[in-house]
N, C-alpha and C. Protein backbone atom coordinates (compact mmCIF):
# COMPACT_ATOMS: atom_id res chain seq x y z
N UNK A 1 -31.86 -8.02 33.45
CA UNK A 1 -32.07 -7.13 32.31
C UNK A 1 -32.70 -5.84 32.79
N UNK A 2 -31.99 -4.49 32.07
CA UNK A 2 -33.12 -3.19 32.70
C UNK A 2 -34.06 -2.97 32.01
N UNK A 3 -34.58 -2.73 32.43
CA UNK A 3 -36.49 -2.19 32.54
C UNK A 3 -36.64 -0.72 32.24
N UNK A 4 -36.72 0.33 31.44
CA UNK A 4 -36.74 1.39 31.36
C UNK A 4 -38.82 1.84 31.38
N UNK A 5 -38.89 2.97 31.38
CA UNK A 5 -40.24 3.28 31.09
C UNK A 5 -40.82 3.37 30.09
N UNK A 6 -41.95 3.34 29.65
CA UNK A 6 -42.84 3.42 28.22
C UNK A 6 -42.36 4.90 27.45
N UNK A 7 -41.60 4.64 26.14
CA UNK A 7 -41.23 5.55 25.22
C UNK A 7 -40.22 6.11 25.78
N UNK A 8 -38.83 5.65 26.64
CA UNK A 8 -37.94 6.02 26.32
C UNK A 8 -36.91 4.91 26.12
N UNK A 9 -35.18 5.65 25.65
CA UNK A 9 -34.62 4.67 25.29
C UNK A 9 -33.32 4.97 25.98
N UNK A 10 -33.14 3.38 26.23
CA UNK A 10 -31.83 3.15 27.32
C UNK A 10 -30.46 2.92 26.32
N UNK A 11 -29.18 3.63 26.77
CA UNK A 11 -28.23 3.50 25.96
C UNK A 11 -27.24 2.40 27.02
N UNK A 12 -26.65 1.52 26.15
CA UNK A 12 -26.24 0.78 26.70
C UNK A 12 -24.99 0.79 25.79
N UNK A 13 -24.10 0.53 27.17
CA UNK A 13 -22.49 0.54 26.37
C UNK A 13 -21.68 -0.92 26.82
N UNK A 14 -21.43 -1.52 25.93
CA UNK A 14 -20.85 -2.65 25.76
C UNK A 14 -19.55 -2.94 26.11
N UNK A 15 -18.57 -3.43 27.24
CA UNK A 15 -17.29 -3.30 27.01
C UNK A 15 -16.82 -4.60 26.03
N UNK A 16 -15.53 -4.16 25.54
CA UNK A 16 -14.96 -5.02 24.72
C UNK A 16 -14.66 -6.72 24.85
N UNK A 17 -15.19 -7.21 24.41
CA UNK A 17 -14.55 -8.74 24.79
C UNK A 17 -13.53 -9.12 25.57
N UNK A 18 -13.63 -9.98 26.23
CA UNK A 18 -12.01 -10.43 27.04
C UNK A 18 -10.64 -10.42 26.23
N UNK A 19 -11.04 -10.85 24.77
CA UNK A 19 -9.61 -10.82 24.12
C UNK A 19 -8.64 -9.68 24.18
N UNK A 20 -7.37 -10.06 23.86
CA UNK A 20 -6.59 -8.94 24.20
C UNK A 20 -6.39 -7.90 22.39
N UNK A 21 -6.10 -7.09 23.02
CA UNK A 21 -6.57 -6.16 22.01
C UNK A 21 -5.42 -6.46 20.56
N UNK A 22 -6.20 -5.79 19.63
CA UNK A 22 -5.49 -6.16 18.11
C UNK A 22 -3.86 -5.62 18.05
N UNK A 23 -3.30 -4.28 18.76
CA UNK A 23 -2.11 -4.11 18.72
C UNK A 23 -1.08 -4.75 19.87
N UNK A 24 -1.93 -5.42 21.00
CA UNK A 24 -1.09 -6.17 21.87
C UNK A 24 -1.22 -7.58 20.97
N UNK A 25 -1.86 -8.05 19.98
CA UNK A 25 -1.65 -9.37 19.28
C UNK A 25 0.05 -8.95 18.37
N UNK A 26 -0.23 -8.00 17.47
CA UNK A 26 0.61 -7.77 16.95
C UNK A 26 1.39 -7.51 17.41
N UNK A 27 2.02 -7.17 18.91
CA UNK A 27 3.09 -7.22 19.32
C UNK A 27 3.50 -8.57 19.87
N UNK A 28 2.74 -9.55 20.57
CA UNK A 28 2.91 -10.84 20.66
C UNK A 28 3.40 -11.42 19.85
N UNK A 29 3.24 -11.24 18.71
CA UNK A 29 3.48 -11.79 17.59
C UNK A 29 4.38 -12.04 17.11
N UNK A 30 5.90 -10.79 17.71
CA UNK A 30 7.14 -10.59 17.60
C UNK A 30 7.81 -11.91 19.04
N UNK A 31 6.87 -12.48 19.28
CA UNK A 31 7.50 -13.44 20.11
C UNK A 31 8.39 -13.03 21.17
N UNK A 32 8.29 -11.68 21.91
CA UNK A 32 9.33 -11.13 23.13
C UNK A 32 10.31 -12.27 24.08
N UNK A 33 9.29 -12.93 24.15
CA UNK A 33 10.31 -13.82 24.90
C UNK A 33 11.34 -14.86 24.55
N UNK A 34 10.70 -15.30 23.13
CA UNK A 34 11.92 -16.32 22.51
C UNK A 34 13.21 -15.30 22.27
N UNK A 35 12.83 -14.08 21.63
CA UNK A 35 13.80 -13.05 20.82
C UNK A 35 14.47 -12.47 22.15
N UNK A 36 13.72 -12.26 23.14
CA UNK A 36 14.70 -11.38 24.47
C UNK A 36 15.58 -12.57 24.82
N UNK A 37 15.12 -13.77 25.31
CA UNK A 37 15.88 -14.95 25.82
C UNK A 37 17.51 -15.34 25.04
N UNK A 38 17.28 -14.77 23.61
CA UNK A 38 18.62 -15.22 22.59
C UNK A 38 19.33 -13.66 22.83
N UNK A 39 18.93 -12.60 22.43
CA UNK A 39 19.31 -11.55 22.49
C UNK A 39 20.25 -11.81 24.20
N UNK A 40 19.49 -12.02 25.30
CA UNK A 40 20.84 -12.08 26.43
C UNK A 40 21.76 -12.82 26.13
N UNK A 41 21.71 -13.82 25.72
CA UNK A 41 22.97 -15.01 25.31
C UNK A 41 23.27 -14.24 24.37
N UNK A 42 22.98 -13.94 23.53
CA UNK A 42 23.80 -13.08 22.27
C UNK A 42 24.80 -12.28 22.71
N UNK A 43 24.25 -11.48 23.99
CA UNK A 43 25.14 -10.45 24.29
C UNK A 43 25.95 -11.06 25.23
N UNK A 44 25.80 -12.21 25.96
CA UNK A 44 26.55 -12.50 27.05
C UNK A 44 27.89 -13.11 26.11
N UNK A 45 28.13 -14.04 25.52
CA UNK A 45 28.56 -14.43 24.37
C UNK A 45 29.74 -13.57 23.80
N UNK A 46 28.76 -11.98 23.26
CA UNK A 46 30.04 -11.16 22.76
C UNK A 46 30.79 -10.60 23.82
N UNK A 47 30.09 -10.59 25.35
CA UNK A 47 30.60 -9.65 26.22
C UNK A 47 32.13 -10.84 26.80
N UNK A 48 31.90 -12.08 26.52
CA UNK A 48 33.10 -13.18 26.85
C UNK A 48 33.56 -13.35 25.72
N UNK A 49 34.05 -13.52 24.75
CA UNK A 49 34.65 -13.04 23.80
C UNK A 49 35.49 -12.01 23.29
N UNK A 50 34.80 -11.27 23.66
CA UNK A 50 35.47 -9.43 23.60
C UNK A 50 36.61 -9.37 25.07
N UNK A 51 35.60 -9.52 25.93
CA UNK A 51 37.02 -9.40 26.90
C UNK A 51 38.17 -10.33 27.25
N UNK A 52 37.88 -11.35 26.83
CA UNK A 52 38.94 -12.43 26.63
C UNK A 52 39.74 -11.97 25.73
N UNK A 53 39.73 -11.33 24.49
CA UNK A 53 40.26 -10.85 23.09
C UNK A 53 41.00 -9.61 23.86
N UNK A 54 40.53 -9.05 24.37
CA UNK A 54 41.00 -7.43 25.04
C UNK A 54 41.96 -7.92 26.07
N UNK A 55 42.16 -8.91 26.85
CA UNK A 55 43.21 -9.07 28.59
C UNK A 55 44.44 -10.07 27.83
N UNK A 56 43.77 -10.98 26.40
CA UNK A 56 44.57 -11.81 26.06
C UNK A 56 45.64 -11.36 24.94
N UNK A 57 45.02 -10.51 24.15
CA UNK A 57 46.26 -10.09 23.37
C UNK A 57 46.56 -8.41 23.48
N UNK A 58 47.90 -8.25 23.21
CA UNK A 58 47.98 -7.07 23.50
C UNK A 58 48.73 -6.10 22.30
N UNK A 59 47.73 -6.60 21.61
CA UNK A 59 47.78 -5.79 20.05
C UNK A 59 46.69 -4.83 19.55
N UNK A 60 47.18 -3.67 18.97
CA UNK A 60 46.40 -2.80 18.47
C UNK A 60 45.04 -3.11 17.60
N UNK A 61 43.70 -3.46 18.03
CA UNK A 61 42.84 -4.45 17.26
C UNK A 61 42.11 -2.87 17.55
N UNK A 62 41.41 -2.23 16.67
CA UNK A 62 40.52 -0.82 17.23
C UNK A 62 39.21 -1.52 17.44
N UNK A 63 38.27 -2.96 16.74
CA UNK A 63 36.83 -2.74 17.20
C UNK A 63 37.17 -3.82 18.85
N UNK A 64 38.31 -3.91 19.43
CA UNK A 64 38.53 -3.95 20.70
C UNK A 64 38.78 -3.13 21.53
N UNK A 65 39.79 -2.29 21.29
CA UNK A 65 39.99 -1.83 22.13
C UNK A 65 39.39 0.16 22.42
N UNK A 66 38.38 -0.04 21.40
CA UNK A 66 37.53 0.92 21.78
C UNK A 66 36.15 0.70 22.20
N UNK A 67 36.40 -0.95 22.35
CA UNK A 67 35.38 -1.69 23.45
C UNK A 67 33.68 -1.63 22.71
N UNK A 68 33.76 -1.46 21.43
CA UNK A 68 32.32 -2.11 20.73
C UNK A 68 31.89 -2.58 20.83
N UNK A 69 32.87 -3.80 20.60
CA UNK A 69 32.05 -5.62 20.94
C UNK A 69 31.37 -5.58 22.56
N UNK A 70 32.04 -5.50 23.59
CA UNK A 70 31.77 -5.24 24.94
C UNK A 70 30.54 -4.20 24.77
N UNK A 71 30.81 -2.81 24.40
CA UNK A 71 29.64 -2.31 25.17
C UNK A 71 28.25 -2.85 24.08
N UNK A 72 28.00 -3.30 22.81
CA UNK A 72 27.24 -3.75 22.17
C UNK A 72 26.66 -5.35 22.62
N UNK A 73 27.63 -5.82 23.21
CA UNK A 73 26.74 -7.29 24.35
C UNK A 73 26.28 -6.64 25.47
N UNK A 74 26.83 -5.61 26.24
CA UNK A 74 25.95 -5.28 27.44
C UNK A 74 24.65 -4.94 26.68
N UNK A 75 25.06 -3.49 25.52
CA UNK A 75 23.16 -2.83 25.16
C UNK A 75 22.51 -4.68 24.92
N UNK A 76 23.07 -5.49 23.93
CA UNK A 76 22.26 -6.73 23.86
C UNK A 76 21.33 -7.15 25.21
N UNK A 77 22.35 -7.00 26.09
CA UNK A 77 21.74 -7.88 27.54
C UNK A 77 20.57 -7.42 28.12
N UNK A 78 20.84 -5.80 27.85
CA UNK A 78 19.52 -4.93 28.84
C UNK A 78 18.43 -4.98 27.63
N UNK A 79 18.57 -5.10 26.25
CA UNK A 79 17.35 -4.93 25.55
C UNK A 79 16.86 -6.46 25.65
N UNK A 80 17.53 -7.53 25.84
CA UNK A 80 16.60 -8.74 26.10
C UNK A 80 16.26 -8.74 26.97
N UNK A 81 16.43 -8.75 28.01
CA UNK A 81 16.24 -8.57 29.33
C UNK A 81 14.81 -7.95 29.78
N UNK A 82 14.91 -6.59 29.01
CA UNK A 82 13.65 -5.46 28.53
C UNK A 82 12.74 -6.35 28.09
N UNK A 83 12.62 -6.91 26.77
CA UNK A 83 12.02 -7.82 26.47
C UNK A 83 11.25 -8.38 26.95
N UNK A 84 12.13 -9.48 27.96
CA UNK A 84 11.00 -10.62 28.43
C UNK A 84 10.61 -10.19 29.44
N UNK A 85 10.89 -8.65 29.92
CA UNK A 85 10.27 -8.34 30.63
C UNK A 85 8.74 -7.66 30.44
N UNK A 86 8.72 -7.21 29.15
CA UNK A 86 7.77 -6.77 28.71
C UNK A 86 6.58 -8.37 28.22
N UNK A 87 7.50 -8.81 27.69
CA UNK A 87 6.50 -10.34 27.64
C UNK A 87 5.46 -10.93 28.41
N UNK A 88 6.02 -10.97 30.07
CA UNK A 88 5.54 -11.10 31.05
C UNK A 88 4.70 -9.74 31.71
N UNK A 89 4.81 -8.84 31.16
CA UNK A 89 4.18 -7.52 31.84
C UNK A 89 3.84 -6.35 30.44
N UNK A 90 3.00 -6.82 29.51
CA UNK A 90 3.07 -5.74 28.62
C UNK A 90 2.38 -4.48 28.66
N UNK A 91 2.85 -3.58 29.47
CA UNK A 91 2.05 -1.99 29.88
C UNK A 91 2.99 -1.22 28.82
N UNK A 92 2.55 -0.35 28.16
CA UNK A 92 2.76 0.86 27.31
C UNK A 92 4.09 1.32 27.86
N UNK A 93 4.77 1.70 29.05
CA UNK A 93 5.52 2.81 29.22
C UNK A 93 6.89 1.36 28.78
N UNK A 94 7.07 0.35 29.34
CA UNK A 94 7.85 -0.52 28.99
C UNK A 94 7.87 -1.03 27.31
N UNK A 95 6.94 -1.28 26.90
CA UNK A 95 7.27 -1.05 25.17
C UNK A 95 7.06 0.25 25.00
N UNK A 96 7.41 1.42 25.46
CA UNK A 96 8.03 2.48 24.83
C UNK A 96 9.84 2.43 24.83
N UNK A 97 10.12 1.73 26.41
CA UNK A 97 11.21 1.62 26.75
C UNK A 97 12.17 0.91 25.78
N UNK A 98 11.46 -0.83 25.96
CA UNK A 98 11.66 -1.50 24.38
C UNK A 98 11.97 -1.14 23.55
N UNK A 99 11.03 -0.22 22.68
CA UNK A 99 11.22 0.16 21.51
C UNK A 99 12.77 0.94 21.81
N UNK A 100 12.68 1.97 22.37
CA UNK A 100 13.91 2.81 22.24
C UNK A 100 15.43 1.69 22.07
N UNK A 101 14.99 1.20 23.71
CA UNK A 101 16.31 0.29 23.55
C UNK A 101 17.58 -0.41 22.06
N UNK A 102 15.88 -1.25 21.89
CA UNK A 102 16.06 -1.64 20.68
C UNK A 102 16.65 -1.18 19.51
N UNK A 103 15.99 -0.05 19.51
CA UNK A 103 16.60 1.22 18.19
C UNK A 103 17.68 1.43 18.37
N UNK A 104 18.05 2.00 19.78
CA UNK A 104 19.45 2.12 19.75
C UNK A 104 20.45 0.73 19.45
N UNK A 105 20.30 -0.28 20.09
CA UNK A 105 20.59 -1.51 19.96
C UNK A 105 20.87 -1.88 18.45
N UNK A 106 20.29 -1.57 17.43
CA UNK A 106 20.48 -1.87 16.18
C UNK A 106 21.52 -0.26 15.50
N UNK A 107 21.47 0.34 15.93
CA UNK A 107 22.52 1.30 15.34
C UNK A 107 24.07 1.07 15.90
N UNK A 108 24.08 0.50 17.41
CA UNK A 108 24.88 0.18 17.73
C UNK A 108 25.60 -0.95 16.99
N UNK A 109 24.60 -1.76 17.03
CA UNK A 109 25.13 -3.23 16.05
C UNK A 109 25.65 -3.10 14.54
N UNK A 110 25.16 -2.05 14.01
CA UNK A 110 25.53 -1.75 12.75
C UNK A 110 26.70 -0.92 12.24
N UNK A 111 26.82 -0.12 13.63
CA UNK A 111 28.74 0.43 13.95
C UNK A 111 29.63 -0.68 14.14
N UNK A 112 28.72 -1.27 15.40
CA UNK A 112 30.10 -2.45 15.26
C UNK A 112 30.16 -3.52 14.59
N UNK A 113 29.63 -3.85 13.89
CA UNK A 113 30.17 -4.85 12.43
C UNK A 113 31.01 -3.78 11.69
N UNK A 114 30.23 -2.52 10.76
CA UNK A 114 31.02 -2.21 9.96
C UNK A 114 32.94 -2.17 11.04
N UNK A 115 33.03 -1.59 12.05
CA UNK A 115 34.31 -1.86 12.77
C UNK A 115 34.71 -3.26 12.78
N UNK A 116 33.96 -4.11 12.93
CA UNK A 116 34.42 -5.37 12.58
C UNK A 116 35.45 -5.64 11.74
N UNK A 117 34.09 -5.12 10.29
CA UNK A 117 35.11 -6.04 9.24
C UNK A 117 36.06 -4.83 8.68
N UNK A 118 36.02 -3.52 9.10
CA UNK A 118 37.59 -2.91 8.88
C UNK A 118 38.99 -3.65 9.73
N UNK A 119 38.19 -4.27 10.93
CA UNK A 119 39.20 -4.85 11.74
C UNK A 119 39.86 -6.04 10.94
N UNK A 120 38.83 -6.88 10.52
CA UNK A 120 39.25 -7.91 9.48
C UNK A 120 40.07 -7.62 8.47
N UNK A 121 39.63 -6.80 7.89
CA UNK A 121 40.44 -6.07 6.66
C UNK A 121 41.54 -5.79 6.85
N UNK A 122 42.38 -5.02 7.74
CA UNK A 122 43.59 -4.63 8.59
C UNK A 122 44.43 -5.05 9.55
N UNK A 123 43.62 -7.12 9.19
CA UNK A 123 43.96 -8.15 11.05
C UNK A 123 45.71 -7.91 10.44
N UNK A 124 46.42 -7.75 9.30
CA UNK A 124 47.63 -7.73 9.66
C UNK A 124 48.39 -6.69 10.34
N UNK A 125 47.68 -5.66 10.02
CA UNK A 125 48.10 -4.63 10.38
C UNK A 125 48.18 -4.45 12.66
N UNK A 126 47.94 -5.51 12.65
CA UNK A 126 47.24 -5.46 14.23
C UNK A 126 49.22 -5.11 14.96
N UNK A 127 49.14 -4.15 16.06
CA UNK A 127 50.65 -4.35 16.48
C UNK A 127 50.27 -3.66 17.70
N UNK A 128 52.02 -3.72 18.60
CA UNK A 128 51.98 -3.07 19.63
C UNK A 128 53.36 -2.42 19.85
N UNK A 129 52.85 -1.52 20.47
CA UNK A 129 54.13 -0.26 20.16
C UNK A 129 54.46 0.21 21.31
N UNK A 130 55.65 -0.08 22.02
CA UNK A 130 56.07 1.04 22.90
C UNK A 130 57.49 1.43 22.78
N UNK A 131 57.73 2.29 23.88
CA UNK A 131 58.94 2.91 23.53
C UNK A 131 60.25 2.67 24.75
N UNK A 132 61.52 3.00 24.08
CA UNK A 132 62.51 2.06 24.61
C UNK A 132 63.50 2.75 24.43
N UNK A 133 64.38 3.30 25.49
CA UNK A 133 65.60 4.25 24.91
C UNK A 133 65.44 5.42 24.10
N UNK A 134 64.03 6.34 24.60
CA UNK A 134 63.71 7.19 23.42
C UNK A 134 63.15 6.75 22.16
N UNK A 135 63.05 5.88 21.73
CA UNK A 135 62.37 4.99 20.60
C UNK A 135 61.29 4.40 20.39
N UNK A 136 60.50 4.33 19.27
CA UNK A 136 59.44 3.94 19.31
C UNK A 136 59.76 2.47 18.13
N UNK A 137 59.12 0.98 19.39
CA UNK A 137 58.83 0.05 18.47
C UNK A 137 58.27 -0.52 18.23
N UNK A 138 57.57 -1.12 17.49
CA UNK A 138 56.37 -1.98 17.07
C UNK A 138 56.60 -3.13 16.81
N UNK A 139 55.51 -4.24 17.38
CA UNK A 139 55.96 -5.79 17.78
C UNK A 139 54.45 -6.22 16.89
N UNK A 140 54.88 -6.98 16.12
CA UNK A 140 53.61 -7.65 14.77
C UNK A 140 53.60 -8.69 15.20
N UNK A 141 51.92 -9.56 15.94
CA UNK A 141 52.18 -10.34 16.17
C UNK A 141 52.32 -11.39 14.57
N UNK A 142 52.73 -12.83 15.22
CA UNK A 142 52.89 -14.00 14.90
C UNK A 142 51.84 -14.52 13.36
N UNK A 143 51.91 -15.20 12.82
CA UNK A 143 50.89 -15.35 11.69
C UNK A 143 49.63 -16.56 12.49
N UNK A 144 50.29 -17.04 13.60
CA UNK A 144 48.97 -17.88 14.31
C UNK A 144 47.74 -17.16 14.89
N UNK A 145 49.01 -16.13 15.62
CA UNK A 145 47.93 -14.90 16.22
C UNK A 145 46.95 -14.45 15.41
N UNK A 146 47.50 -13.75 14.30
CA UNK A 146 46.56 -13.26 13.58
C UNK A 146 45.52 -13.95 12.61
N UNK A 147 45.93 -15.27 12.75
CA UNK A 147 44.51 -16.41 12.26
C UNK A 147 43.65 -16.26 13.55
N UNK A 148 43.99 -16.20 14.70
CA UNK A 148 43.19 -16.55 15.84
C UNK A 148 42.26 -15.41 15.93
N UNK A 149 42.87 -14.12 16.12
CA UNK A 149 42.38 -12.96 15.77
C UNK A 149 41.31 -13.01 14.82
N UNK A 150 41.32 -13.71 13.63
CA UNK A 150 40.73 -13.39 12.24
C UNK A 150 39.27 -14.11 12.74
N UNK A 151 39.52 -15.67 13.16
CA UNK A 151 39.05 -16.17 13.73
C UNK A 151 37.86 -15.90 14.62
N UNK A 152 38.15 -15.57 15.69
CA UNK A 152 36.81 -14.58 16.47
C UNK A 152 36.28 -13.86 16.20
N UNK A 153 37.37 -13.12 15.41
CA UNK A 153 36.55 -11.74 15.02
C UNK A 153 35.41 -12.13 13.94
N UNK A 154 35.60 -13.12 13.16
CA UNK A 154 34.45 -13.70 12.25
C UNK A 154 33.13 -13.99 13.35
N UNK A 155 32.99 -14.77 14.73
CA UNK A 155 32.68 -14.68 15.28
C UNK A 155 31.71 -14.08 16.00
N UNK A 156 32.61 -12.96 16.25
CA UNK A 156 32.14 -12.03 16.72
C UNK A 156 31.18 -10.98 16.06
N UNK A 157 31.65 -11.12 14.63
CA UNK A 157 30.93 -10.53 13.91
C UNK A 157 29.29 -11.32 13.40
N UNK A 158 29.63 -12.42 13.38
CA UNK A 158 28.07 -13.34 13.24
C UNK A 158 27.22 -13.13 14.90
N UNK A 159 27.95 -12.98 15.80
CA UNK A 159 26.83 -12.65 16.86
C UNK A 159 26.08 -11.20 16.57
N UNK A 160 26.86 -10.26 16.30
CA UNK A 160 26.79 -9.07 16.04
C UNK A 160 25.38 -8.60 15.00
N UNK A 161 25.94 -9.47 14.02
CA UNK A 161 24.91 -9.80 13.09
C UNK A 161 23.46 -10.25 13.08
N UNK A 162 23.56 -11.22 14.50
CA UNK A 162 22.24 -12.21 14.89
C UNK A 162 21.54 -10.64 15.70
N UNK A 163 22.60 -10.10 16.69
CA UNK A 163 21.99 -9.33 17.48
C UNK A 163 21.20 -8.04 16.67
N UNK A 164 21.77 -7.52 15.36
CA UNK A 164 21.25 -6.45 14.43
C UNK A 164 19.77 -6.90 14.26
N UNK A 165 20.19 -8.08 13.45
CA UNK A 165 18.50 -9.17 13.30
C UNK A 165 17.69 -8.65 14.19
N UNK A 166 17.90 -9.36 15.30
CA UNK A 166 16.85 -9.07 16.79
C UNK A 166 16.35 -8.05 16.90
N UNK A 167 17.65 -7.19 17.09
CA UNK A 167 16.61 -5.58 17.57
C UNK A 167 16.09 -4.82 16.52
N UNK A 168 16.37 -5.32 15.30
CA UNK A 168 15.39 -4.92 13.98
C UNK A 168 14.04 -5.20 14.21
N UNK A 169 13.97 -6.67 14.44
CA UNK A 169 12.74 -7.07 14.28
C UNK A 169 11.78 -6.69 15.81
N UNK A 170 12.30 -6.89 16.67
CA UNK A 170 11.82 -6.38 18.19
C UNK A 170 11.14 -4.68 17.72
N UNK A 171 12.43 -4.16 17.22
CA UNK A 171 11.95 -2.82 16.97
C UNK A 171 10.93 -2.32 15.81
N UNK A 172 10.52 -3.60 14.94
CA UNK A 172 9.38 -3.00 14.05
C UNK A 172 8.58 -3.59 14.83
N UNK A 173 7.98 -4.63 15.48
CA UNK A 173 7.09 -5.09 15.85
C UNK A 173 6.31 -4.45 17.50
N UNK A 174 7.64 -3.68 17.89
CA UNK A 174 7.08 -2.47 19.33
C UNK A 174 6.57 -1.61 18.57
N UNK A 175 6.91 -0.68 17.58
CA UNK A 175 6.64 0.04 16.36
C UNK A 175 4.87 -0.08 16.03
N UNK A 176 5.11 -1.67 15.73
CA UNK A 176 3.81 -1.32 15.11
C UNK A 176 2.33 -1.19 16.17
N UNK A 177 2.85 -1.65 17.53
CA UNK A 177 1.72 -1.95 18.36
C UNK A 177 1.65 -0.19 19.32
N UNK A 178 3.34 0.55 19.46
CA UNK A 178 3.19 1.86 19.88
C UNK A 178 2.78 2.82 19.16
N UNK A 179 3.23 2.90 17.83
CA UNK A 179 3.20 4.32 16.85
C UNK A 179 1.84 4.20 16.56
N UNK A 180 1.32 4.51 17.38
CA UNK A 180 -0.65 4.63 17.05
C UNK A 180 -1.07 6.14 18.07
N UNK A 181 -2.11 6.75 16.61
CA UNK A 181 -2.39 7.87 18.03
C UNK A 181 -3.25 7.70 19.52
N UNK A 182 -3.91 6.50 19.49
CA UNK A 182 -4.60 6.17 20.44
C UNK A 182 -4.57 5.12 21.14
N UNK A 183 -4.25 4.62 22.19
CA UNK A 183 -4.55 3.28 22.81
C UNK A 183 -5.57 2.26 23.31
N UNK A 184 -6.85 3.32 22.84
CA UNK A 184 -7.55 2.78 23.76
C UNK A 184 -8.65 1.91 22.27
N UNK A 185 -9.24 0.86 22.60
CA UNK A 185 -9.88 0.08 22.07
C UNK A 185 -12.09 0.72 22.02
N UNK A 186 -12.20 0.50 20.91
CA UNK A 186 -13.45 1.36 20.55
C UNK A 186 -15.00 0.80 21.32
N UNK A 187 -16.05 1.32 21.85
CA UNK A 187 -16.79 0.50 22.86
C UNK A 187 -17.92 0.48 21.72
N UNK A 188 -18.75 -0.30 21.90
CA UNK A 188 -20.03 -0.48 21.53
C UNK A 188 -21.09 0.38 21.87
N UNK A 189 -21.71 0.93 21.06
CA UNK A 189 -23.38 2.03 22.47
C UNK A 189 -24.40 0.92 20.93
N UNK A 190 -25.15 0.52 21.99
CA UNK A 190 -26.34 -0.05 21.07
C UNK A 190 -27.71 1.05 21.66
N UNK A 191 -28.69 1.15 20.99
CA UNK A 191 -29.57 2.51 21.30
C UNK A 191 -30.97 1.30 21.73
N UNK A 192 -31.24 1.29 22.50
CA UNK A 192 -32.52 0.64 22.53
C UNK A 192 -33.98 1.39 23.01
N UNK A 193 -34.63 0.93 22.08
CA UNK A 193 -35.79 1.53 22.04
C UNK A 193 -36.60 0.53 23.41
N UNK A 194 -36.93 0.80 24.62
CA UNK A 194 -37.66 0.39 25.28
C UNK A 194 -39.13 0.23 25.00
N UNK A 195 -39.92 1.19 24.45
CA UNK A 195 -41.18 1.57 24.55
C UNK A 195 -42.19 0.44 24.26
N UNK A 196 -42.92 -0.14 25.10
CA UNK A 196 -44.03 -0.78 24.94
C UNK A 196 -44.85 -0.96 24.24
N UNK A 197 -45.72 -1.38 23.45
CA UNK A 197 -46.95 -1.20 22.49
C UNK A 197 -47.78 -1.71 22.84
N UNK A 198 -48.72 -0.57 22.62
CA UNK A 198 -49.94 -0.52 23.13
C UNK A 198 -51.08 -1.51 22.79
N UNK A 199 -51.50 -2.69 23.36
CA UNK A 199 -52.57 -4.09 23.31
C UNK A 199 -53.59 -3.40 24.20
N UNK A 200 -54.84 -3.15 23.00
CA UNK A 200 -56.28 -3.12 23.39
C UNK A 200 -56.92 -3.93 24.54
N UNK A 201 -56.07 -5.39 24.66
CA UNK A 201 -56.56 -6.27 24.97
C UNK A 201 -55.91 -6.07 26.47
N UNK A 202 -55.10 -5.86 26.50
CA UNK A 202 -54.10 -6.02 27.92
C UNK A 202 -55.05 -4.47 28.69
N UNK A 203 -55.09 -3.68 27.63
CA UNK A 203 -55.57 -2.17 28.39
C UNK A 203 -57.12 -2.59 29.32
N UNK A 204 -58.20 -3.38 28.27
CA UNK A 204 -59.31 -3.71 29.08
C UNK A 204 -59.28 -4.74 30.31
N UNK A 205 -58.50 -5.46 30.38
CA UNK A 205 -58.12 -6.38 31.13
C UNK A 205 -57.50 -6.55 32.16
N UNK A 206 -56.92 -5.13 32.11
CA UNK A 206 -55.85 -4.81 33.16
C UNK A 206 -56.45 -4.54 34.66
N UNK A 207 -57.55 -4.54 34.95
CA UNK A 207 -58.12 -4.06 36.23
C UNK A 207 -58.58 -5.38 37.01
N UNK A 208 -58.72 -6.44 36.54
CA UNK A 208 -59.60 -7.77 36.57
C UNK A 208 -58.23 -8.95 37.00
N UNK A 209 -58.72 -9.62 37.29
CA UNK A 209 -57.68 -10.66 38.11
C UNK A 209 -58.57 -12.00 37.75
């Protein structure tokens, strides 16, 4: 304990408890690692799907072959990925990273559903067209095809869906632990009055053994 001198006062500053601080709880809270761990399978999932759909048929499908589904499982992969990486390592510049990811990640997801279900909407319309003797012709597939088609693409669209979920919620919960003006956690100063009081008794006594 310190010892200061008669009538003055020692300021003493307290650091914060071991616990981890109130906006790294609230980001814990969003569970990074269960939500990053599904988010990669989410995306791995649409990214085999999509390209199986894209090498296997060779019909005019647009939320294929302008490669949505595909590039919306890769963003999936790197924002889980981000994630549990942040789980295991939560420093500020990586849930800034997070957060962004994420954001983008959910606008992405929300293009490609609505492309989805225009795709759904138009699975008859699906064809392939080339040309032949100067001519242009168009080949409609089969009515199996286009159940199979209808098929995944339902699919595809419920992963799509799970993945919107995710980076919604990833992205309010980086949100709430980044969008603060300050990071740093508040210290204690307690003021202590050192000063001694003065005993008559101790003063006469003090020379004597």
């Amino acid at each position: 304990m310190e010892q200061g001198a008669p009538g003055t006062i020692l300021l003493t500053q307290i650091s914060p408890p071991s616990t981890r601080p109130k906006p790294l709880e609230k980001f814990q809270r969003g569970e990074p690692l269960a939500v990053g761990v599904t988010q990669v399978l989410t995306g791995i999932q649409q990214v085999a799907f999509g390209t199986v759909l894209i090498l296997t048929f060779d019909f005019h499908y647009p939320a294929l072959h302008l490669g949505a589904v595909v590039c919306t499982g890769l963003l999936c992969v790197v924002s889980g990925s981000l994630s549990v990486a942040v789980s295991r390592n939560p420093k500020i510049p990586l849930m800034k990273m997070e957060l962004a990811l994420n954001s983008v990640s959910t606008v992405v997801a929300g293009v490609s559903i609505v492309m989805l279900c225009l795709s759904v909407m138009f699975t008859h319309n699906a064809h392939s067209c080339y040309w032949h003797q100067g001519k242009r012709t168009c080949d409609y597939p089969p009515t199996e095809v286009q159940d199979i088609l209808l098929a995944l693409s339902l699919v595809l669209m419920a992963l799509t869906l799970l993945q919107l979920c995710l980076a919604l919620t990833r992205a309010a919960f980086g949100c709430k632990a980044i969008c603060r003006d300050s990071y740093l956690d508040l210290a204690v100063v307690i003021y202590q009055d050192t000063a001694r009081p003065t005993d008559p008794t101790c003063t006469a006594t003090s020379g004597t053994l």
